[in-house]
C-alpha atoms as a PDB file:
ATOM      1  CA  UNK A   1     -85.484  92.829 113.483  1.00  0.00           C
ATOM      2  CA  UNK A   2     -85.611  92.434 117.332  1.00  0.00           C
ATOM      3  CA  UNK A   3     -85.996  95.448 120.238  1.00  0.00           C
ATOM      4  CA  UNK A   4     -83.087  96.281 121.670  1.00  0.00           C
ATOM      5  CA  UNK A   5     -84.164  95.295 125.799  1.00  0.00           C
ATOM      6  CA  UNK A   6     -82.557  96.677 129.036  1.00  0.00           C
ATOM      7  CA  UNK A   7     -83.542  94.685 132.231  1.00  0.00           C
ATOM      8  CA  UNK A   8     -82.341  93.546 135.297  1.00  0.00           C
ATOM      9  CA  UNK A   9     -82.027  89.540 136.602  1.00  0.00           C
ATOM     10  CA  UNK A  10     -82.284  88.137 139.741  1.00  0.00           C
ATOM     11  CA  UNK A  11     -80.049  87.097 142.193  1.00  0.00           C
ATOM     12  CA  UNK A  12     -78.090  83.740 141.191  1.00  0.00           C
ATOM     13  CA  UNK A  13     -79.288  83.902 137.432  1.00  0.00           C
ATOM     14  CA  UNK A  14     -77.404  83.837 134.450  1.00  0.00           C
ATOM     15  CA  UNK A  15     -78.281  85.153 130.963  1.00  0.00           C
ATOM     16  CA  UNK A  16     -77.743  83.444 127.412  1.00  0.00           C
ATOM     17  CA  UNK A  17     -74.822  83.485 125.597  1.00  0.00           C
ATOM     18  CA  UNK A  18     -74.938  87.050 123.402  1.00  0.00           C
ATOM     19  CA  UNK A  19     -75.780  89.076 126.474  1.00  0.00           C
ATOM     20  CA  UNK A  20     -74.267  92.401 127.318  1.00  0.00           C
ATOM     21  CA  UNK A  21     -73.469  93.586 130.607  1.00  0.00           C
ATOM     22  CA  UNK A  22     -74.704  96.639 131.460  1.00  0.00           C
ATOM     23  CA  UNK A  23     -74.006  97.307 135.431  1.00  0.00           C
ATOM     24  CA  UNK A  24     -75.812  96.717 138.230  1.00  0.00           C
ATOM     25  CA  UNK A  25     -78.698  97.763 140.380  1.00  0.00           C
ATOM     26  CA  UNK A  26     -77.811  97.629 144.074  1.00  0.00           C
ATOM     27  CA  UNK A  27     -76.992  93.515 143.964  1.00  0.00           C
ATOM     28  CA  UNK A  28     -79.160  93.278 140.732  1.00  0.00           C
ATOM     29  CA  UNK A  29     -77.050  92.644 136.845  1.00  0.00           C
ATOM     30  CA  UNK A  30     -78.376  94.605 134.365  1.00  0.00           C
ATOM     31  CA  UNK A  31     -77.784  93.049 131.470  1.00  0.00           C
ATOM     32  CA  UNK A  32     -78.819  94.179 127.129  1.00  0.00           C
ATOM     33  CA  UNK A  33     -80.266  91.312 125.436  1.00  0.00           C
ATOM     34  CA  UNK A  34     -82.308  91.008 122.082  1.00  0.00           C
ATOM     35  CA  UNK A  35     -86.355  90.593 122.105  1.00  0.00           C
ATOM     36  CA  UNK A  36     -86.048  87.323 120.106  1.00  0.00           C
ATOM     37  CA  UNK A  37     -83.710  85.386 122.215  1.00  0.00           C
ATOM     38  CA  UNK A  38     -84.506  86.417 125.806  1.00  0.00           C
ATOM     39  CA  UNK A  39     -83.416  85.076 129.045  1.00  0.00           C
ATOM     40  CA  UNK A  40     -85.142  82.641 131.027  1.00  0.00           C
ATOM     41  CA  UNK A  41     -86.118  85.270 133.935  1.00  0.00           C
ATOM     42  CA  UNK A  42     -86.279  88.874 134.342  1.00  0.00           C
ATOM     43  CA  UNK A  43     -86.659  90.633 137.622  1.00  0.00           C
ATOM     44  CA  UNK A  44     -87.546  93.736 136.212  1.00  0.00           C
ATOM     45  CA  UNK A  45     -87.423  95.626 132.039  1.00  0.00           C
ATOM     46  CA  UNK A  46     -86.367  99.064 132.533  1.00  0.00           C
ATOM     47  CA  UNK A  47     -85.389 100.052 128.620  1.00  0.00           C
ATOM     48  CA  UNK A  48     -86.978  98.979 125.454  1.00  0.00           C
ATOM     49  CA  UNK A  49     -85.702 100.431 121.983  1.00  0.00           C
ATOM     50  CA  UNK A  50     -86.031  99.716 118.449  1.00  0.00           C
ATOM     51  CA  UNK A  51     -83.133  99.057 116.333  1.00  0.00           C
ATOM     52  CA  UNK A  52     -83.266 102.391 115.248  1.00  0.00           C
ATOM     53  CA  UNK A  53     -82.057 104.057 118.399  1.00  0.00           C
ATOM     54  CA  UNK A  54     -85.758 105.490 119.138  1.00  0.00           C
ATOM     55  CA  UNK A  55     -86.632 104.509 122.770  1.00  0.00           C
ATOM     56  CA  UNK A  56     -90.424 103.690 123.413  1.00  0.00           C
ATOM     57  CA  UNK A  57     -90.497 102.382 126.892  1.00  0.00           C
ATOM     58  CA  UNK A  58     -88.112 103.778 129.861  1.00  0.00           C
ATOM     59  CA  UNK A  59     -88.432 103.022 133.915  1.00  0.00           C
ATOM     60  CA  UNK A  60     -88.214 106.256 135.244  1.00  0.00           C
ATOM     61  CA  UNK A  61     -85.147 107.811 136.312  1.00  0.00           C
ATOM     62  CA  UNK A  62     -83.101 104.679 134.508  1.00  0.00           C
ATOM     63  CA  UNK A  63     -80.076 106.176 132.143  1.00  0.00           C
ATOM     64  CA  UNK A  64     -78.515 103.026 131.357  1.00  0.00           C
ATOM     65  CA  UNK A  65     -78.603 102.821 127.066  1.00  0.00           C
ATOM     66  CA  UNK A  66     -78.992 100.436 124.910  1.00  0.00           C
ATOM     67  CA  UNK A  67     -76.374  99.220 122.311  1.00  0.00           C
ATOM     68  CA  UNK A  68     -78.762 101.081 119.216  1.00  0.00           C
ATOM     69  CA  UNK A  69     -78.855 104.363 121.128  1.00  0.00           C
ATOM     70  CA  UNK A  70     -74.891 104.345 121.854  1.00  0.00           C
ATOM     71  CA  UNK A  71     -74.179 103.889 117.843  1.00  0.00           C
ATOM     72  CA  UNK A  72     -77.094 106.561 116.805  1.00  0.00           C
ATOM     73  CA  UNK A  73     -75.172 109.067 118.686  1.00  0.00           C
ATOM     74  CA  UNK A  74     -71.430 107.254 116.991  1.00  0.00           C
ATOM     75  CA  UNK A  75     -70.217 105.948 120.210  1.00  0.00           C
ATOM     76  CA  UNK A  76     -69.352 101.760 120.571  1.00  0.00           C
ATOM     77  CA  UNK A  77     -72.444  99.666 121.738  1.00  0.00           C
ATOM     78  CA  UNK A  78     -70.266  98.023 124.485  1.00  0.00           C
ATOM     79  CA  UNK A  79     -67.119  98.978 126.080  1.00  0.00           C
ATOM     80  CA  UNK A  80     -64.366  97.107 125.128  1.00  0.00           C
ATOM     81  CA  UNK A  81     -61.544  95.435 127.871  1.00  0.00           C
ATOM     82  CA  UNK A  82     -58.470  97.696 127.764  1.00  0.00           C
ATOM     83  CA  UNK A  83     -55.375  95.802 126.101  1.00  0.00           C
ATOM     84  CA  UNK A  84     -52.413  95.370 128.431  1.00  0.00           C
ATOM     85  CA  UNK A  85     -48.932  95.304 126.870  1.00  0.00           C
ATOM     86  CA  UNK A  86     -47.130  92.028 127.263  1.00  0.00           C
ATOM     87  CA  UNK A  87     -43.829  91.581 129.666  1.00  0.00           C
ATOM     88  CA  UNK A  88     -41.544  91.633 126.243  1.00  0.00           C
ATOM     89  CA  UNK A  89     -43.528  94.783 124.623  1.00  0.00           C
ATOM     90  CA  UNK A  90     -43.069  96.851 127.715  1.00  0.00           C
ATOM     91  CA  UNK A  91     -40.571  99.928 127.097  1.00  0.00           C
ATOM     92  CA  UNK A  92     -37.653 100.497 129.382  1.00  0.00           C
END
């Protein structure tokens, strides 16, 4: 099993396919990706938890969680788009 790793990539960058956005720093993505199949470059780690939800490295003053903290505390590990009705399903 793989940590669970919060960090943030630089300008122009993209990350591997499986990655989850997680907002951004000032112009910076922050993106979730698993310890096994990293991207190429980081600018900067600011979370690192286990698969059990228990945290052992956090940048100070960073809130962002990862996916195995959201579903310790039963909430979804990434926010799903909203589904729009089609033209047809609409209600007049």
């Amino acid at each position: 099993m793989s940590n669970n790793i919060i960090a943030t990539l630089p300008n122009f960058t993209s990350g591997p396919a499986g990655v989850i956005m997680r907002g951004k720093s000032g112009k910076d993505l922050k993106i979730e990706y698993k310890a096994d199949k990293p991207p190429v470059v980081i600018k900067e780690r600011l979370v690192e938890s286990k698969q059990d939800g228990t945290v052992f490295f956090r940048k100070a003053g960073e809130t962002v969680k990862t996916s195995a903290e959201l579903i310790k505390e039963g909430k979804l590990p990434s926010k799903e788009p909203p589904i729009k009705p089609k033209e047809k399903d609409k209600v007049k």
